[in-house]
PDB file of N, CA and C in Angstrom:
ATOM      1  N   UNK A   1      80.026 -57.188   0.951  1.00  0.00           N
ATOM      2  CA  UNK A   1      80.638 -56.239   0.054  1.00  0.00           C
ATOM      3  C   UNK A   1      81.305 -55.130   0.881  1.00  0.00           C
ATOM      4  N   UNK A   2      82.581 -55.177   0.742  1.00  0.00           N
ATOM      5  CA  UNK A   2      83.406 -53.844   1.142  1.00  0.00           C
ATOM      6  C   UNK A   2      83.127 -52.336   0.788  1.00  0.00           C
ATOM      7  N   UNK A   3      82.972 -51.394   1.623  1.00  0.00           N
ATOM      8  CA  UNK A   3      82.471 -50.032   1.593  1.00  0.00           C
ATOM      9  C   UNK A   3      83.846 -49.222   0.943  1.00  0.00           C
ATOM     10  N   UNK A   4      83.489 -48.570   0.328  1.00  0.00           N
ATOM     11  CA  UNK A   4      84.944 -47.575  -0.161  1.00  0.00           C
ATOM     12  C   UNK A   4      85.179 -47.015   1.087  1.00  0.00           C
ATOM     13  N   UNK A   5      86.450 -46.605   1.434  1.00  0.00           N
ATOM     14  CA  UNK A   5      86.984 -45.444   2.195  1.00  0.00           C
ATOM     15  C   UNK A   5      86.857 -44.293   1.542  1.00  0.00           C
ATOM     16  N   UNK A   6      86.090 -43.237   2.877  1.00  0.00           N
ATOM     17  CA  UNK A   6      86.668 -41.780   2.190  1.00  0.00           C
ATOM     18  C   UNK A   6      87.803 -41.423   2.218  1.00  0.00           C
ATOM     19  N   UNK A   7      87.881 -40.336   1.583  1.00  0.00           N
ATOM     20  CA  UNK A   7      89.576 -39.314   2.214  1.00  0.00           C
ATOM     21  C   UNK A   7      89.814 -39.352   3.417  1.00  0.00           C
ATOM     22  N   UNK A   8      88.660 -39.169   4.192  1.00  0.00           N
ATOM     23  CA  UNK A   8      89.069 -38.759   5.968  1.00  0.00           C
ATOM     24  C   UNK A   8      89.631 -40.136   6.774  1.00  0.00           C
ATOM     25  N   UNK A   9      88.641 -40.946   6.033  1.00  0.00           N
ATOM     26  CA  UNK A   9      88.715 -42.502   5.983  1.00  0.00           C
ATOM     27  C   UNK A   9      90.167 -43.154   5.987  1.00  0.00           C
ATOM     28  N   UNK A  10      90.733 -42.890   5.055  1.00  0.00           N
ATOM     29  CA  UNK A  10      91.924 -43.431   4.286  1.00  0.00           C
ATOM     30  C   UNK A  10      93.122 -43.159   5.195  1.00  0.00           C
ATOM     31  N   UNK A  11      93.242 -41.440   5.359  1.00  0.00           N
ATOM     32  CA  UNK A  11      93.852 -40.564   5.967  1.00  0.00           C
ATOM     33  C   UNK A  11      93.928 -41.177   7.519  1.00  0.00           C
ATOM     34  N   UNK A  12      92.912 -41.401   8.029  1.00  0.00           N
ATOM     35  CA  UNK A  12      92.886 -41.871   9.583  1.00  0.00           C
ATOM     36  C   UNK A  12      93.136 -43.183   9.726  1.00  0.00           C
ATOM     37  N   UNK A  13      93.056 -44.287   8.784  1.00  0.00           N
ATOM     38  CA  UNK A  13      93.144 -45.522   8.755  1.00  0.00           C
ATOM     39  C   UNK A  13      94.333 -45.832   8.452  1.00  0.00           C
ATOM     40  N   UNK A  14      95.888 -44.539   7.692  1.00  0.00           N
ATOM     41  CA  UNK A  14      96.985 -44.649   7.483  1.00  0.00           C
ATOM     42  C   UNK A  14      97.531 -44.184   8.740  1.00  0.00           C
ATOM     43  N   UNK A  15      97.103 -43.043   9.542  1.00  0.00           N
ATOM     44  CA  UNK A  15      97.369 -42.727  10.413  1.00  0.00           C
ATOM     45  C   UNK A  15      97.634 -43.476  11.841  1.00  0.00           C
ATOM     46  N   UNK A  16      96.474 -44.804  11.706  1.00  0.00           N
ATOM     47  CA  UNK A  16      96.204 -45.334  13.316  1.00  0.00           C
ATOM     48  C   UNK A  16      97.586 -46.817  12.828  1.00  0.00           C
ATOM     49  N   UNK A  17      97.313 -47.031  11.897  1.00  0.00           N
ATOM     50  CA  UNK A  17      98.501 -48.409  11.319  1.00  0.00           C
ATOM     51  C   UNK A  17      99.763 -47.842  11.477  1.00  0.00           C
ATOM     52  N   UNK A  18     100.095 -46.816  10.770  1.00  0.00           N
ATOM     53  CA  UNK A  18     101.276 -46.190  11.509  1.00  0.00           C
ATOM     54  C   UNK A  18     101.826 -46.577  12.145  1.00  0.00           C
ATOM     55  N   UNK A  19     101.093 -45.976  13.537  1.00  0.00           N
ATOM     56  CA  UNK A  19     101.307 -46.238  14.627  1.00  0.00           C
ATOM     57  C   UNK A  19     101.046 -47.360  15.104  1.00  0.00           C
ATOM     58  N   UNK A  20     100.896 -48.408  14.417  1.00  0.00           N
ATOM     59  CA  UNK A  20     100.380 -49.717  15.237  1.00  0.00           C
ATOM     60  C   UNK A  20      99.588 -49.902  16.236  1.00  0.00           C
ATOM     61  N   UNK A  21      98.051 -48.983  15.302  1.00  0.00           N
ATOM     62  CA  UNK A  21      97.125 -49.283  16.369  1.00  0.00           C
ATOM     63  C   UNK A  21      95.814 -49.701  15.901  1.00  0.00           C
ATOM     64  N   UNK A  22      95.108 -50.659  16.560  1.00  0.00           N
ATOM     65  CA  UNK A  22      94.052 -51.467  15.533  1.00  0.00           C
ATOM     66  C   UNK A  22      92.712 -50.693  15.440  1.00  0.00           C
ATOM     67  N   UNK A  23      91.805 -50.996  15.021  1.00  0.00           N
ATOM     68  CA  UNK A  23      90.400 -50.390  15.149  1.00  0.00           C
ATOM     69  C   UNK A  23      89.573 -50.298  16.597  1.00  0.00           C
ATOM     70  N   UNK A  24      89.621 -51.934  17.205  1.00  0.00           N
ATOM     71  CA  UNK A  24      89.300 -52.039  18.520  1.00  0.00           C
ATOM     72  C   UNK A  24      89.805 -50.965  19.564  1.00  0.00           C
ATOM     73  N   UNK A  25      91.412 -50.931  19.749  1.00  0.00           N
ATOM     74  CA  UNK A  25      92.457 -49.786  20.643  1.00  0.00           C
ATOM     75  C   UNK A  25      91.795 -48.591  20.372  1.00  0.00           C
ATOM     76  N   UNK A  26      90.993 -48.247  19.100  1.00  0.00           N
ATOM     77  CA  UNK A  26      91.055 -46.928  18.839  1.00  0.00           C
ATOM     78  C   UNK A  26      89.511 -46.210  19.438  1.00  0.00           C
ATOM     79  N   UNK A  27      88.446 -47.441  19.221  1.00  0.00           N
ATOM     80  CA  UNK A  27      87.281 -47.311  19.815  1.00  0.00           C
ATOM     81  C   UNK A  27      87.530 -47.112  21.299  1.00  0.00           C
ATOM     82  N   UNK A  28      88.169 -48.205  21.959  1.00  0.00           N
ATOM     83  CA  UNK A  28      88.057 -48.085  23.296  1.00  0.00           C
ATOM     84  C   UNK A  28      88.640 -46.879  23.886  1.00  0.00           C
ATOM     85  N   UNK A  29      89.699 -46.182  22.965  1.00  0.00           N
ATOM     86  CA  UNK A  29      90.440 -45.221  23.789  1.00  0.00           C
ATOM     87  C   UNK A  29      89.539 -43.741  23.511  1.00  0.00           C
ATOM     88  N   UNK A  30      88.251 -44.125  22.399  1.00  0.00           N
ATOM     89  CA  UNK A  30      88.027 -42.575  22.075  1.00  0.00           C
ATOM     90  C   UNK A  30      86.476 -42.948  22.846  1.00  0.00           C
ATOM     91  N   UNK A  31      85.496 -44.081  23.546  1.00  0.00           N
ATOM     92  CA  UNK A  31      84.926 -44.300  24.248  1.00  0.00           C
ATOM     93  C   UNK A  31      83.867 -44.604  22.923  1.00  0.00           C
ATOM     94  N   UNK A  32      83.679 -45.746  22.272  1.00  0.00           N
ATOM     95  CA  UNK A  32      82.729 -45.945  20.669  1.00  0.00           C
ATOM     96  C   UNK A  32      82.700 -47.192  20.714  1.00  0.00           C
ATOM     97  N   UNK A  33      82.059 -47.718  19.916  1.00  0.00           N
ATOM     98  CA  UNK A  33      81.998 -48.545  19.132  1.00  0.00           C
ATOM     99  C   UNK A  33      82.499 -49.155  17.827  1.00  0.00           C
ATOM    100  N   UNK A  34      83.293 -50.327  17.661  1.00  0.00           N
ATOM    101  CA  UNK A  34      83.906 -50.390  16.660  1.00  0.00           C
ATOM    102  C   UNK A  34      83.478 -49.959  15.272  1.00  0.00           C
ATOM    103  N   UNK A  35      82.110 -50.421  15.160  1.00  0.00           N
ATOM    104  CA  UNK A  35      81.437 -49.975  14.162  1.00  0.00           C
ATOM    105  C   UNK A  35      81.312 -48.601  13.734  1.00  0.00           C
ATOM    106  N   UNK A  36      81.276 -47.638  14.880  1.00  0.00           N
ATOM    107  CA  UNK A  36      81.272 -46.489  14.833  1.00  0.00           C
ATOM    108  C   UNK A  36      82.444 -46.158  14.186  1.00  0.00           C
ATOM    109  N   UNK A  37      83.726 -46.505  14.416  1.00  0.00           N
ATOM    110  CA  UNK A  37      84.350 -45.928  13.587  1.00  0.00           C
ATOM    111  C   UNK A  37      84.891 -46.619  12.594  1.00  0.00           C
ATOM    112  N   UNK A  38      84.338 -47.519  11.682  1.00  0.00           N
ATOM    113  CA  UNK A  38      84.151 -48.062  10.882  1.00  0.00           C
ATOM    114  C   UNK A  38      83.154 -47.586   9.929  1.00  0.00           C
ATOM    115  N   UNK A  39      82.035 -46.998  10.370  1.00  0.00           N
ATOM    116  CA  UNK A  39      80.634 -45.912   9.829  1.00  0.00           C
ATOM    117  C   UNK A  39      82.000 -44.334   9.169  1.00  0.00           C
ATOM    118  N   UNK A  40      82.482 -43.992  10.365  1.00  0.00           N
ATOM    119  CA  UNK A  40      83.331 -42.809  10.057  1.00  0.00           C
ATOM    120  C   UNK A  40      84.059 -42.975   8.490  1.00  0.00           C
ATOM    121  N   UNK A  41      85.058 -43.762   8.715  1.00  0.00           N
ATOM    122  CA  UNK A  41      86.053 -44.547   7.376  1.00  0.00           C
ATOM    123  C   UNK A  41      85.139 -44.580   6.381  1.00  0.00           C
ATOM    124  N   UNK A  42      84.380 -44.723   6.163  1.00  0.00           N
ATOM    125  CA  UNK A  42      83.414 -45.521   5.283  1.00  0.00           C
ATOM    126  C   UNK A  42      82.538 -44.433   4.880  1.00  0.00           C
ATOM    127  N   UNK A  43      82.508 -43.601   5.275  1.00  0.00           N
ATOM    128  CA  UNK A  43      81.639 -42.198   5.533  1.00  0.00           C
ATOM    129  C   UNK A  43      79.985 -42.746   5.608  1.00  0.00           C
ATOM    130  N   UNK A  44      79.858 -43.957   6.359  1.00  0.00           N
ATOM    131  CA  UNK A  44      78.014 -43.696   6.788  1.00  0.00           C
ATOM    132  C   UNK A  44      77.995 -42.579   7.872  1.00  0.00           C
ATOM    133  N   UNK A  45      79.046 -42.654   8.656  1.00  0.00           N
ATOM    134  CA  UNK A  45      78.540 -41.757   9.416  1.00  0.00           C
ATOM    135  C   UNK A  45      79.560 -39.996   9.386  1.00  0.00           C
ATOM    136  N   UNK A  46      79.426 -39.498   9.385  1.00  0.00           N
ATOM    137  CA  UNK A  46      80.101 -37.828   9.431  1.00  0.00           C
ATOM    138  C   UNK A  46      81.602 -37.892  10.772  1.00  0.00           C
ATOM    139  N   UNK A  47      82.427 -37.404  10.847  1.00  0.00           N
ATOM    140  CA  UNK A  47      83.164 -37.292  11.922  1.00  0.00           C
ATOM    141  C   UNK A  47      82.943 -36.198  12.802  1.00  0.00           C
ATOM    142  N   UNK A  48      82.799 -35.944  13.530  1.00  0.00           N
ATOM    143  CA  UNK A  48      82.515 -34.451  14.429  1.00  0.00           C
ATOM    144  C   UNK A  48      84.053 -34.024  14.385  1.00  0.00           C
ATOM    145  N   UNK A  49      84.159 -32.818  15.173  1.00  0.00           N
ATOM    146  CA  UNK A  49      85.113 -32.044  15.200  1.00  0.00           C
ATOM    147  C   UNK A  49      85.919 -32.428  16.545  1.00  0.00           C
ATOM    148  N   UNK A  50      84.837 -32.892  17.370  1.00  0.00           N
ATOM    149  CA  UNK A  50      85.206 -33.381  18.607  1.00  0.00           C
ATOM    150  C   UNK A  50      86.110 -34.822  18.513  1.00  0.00           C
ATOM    151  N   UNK A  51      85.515 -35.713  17.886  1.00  0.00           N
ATOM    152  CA  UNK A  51      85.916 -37.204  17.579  1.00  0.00           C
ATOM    153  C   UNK A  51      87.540 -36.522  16.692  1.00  0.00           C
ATOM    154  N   UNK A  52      87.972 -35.858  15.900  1.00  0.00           N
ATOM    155  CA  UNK A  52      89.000 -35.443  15.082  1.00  0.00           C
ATOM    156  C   UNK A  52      90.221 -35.241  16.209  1.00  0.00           C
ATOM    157  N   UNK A  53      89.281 -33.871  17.176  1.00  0.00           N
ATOM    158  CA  UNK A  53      90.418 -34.074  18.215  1.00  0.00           C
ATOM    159  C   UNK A  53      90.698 -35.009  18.876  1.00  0.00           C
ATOM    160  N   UNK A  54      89.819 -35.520  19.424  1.00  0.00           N
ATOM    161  CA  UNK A  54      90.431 -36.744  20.103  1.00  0.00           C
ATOM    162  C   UNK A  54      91.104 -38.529  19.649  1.00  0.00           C
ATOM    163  N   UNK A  55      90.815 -38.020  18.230  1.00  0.00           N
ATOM    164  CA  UNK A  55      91.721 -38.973  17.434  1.00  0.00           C
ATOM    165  C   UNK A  55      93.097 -38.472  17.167  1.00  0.00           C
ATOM    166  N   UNK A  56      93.270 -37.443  17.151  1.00  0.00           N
ATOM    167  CA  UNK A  56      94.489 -36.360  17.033  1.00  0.00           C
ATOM    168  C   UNK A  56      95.092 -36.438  18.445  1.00  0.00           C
ATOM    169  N   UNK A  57      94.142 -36.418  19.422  1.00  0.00           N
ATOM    170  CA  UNK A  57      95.107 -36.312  20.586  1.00  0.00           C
ATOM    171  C   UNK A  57      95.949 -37.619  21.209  1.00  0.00           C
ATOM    172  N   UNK A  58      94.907 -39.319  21.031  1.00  0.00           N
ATOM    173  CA  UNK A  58      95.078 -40.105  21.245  1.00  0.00           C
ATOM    174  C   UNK A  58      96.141 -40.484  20.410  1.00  0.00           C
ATOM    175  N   UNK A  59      96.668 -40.078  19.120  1.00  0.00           N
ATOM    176  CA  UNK A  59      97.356 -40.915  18.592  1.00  0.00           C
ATOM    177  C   UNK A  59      98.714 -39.833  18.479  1.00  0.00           C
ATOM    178  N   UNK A  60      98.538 -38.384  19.438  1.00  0.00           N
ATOM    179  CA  UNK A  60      99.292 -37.425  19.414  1.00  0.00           C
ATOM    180  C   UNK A  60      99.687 -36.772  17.803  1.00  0.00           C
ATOM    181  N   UNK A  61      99.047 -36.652  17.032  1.00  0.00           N
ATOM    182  CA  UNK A  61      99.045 -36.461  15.640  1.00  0.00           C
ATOM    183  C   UNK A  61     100.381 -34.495  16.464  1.00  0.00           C
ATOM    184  N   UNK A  62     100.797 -34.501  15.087  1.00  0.00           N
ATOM    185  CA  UNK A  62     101.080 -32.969  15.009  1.00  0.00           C
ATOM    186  C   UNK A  62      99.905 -32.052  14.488  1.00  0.00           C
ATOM    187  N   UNK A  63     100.172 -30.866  14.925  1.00  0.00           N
ATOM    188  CA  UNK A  63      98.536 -29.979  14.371  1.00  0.00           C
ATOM    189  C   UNK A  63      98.728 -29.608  12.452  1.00  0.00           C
ATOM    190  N   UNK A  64      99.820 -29.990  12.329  1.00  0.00           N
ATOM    191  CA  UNK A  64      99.678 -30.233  11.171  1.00  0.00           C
ATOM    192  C   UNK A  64      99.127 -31.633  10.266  1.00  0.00           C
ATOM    193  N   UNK A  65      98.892 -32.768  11.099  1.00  0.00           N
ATOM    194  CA  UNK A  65      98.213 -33.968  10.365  1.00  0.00           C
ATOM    195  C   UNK A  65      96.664 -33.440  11.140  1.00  0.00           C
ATOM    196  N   UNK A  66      96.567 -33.203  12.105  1.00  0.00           N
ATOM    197  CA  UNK A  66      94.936 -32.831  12.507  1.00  0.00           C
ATOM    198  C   UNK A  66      94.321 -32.033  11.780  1.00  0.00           C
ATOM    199  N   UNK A  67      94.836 -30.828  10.710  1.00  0.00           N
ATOM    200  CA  UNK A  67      94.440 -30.021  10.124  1.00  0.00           C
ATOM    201  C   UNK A  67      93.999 -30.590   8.738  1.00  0.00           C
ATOM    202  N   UNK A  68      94.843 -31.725   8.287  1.00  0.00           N
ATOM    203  CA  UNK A  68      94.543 -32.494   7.371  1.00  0.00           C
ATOM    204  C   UNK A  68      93.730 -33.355   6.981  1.00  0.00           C
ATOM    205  N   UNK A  69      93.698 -33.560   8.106  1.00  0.00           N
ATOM    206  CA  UNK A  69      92.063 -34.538   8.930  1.00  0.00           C
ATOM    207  C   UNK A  69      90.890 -33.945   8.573  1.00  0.00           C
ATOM    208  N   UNK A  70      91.089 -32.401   9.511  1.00  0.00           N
ATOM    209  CA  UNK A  70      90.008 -31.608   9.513  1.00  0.00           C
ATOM    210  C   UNK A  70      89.629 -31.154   7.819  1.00  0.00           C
ATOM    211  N   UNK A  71      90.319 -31.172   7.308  1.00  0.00           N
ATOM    212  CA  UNK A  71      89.869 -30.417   5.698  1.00  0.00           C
ATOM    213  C   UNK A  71      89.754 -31.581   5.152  1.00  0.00           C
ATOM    214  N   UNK A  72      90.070 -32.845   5.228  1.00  0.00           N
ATOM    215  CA  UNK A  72      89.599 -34.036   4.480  1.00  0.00           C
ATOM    216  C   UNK A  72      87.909 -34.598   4.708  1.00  0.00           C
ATOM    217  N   UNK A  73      87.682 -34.019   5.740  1.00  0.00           N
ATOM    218  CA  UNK A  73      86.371 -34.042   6.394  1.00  0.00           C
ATOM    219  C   UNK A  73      85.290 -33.631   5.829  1.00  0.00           C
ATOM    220  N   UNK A  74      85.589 -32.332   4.639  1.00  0.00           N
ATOM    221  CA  UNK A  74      84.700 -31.556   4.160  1.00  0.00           C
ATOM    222  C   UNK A  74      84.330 -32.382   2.854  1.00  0.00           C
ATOM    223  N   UNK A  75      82.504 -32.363   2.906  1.00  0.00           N
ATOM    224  CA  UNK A  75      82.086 -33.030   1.847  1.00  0.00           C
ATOM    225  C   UNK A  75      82.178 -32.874   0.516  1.00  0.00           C
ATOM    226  N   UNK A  76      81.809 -33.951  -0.448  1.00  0.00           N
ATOM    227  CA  UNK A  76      82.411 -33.704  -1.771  1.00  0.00           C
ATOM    228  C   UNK A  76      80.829 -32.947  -2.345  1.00  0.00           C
ATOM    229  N   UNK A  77      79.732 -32.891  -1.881  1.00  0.00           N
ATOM    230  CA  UNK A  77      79.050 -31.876  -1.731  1.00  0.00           C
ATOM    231  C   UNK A  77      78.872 -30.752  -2.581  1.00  0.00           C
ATOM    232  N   UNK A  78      78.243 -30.696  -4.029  1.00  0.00           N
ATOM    233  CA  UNK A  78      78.328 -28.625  -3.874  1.00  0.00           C
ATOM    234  C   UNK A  78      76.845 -28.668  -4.000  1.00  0.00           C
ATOM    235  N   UNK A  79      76.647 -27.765  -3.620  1.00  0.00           N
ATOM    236  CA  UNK A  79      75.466 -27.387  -3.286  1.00  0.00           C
ATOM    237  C   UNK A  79      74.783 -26.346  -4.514  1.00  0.00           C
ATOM    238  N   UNK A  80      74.073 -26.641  -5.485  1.00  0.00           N
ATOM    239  CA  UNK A  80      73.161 -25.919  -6.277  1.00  0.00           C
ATOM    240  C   UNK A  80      71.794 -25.494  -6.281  1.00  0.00           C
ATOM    241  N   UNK A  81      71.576 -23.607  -5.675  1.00  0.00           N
ATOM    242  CA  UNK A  81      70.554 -23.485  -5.725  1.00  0.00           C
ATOM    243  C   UNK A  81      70.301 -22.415  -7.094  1.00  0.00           C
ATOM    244  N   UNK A  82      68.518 -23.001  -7.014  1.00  0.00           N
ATOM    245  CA  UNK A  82      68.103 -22.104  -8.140  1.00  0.00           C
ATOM    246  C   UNK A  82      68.345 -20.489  -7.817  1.00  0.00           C
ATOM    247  N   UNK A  83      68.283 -19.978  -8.898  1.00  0.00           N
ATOM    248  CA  UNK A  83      68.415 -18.818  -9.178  1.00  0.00           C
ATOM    249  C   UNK A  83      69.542 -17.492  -8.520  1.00  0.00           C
ATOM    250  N   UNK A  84      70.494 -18.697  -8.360  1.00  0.00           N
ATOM    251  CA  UNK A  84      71.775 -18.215  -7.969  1.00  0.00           C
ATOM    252  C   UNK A  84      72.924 -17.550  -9.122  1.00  0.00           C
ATOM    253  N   UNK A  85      73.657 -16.686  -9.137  1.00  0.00           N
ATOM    254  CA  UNK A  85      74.082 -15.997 -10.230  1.00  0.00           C
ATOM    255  C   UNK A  85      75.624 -16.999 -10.496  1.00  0.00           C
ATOM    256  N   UNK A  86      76.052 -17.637  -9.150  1.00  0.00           N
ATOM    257  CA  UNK A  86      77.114 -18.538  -9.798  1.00  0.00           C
ATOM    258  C   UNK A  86      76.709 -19.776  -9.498  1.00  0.00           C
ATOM    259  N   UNK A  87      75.505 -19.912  -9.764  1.00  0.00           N
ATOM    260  CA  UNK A  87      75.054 -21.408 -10.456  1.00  0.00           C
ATOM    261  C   UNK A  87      75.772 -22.408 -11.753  1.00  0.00           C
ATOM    262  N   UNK A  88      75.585 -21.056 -12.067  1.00  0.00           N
ATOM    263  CA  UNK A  88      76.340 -21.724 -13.561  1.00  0.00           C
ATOM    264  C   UNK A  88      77.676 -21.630 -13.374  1.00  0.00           C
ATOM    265  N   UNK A  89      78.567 -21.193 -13.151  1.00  0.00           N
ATOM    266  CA  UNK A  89      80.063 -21.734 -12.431  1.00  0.00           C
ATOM    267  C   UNK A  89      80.291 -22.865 -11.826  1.00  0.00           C
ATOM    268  N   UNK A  90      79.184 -22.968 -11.151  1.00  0.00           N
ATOM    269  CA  UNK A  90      79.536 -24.169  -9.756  1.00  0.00           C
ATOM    270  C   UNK A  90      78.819 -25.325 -10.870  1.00  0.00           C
ATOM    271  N   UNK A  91      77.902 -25.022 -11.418  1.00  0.00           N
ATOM    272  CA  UNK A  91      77.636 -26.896 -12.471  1.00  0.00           C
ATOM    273  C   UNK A  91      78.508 -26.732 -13.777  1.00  0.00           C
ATOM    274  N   UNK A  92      79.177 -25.675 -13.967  1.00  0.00           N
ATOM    275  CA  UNK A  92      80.468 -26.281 -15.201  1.00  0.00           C
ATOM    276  C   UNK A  92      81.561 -26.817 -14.540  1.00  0.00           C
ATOM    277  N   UNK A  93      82.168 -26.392 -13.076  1.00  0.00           N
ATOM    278  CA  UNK A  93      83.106 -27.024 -12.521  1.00  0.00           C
ATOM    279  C   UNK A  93      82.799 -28.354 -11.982  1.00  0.00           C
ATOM    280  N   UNK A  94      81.098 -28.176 -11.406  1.00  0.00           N
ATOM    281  CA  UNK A  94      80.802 -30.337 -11.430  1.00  0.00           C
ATOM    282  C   UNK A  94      80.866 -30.723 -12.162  1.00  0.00           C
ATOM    283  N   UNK A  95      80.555 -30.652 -13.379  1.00  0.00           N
ATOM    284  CA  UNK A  95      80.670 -30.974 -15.001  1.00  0.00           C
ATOM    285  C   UNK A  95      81.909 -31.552 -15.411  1.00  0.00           C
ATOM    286  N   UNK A  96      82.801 -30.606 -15.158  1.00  0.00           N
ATOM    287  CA  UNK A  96      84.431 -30.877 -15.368  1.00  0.00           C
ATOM    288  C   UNK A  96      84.729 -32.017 -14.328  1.00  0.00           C
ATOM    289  N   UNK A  97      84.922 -32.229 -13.432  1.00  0.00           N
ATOM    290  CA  UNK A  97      84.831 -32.767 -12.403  1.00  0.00           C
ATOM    291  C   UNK A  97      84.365 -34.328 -12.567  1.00  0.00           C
ATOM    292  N   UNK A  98      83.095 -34.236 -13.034  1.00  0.00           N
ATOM    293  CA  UNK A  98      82.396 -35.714 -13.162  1.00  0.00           C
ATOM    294  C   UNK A  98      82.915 -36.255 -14.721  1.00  0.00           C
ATOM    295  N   UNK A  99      83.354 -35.391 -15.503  1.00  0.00           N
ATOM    296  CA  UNK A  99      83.513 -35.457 -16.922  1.00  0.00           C
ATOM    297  C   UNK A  99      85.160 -36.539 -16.812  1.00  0.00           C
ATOM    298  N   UNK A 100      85.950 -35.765 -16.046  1.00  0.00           N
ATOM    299  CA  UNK A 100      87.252 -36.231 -15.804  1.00  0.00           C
ATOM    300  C   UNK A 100      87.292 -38.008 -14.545  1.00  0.00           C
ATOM    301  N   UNK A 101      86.557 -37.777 -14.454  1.00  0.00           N
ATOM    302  CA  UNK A 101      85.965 -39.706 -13.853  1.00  0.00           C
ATOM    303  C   UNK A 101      86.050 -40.285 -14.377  1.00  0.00           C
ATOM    304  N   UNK A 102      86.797 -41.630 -13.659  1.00  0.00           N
ATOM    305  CA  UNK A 102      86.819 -43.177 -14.281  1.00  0.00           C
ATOM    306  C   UNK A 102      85.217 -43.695 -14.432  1.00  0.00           C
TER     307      UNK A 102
END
């Protein structure tokens, strides 16, 4: 069974084809494992900030696609704690959010 791509996923996997460059080229040039960045795409595993640049640098991205990278990176995540005063903001906007889902 095929893993969804994340955003960061998608974004970097349009990025390396682009350029006509495969998964293998991309491990060996950033020093990984294929899987490893296959975990990334797939989001088992997180991207560091470090791995971003040097996917940015290897494939010479402009700092405007690295920045895109970098904010696609951020989890879909919100974080709800008790007895927080915009609790209730942050679960009507998940609300909305999950409400508007296929």
């Amino acid at each position: 069974m095929a893993s969804a791509l994340t955003r960061f996923g998608i974004l970097s996997r349009a990025l390396r084809n682009s350029h006509d460059r495969t998964m293998g080229q991309q491990a060996a040039a950033l020093g990984c494992a294929v899987h490893y960045v296959s975990d990334i795409e797939t989001g088992r595993s997180p991207p560091t900030d470090e791995y971003i640049d040097a996917f940015s640098r290897w494939l010479n991205l402009e700092e405007s696609e690295r920045q895109s990278l970098k904010r696609r990176n951020k989890p879909n995540i919100i974080s709800l704690r008790n007895g927080s005063t915009s609790n209730k903001s942050q679960s009507m906007r998940l609300f909305r959010k999950i409400s508007k889902m296929d």
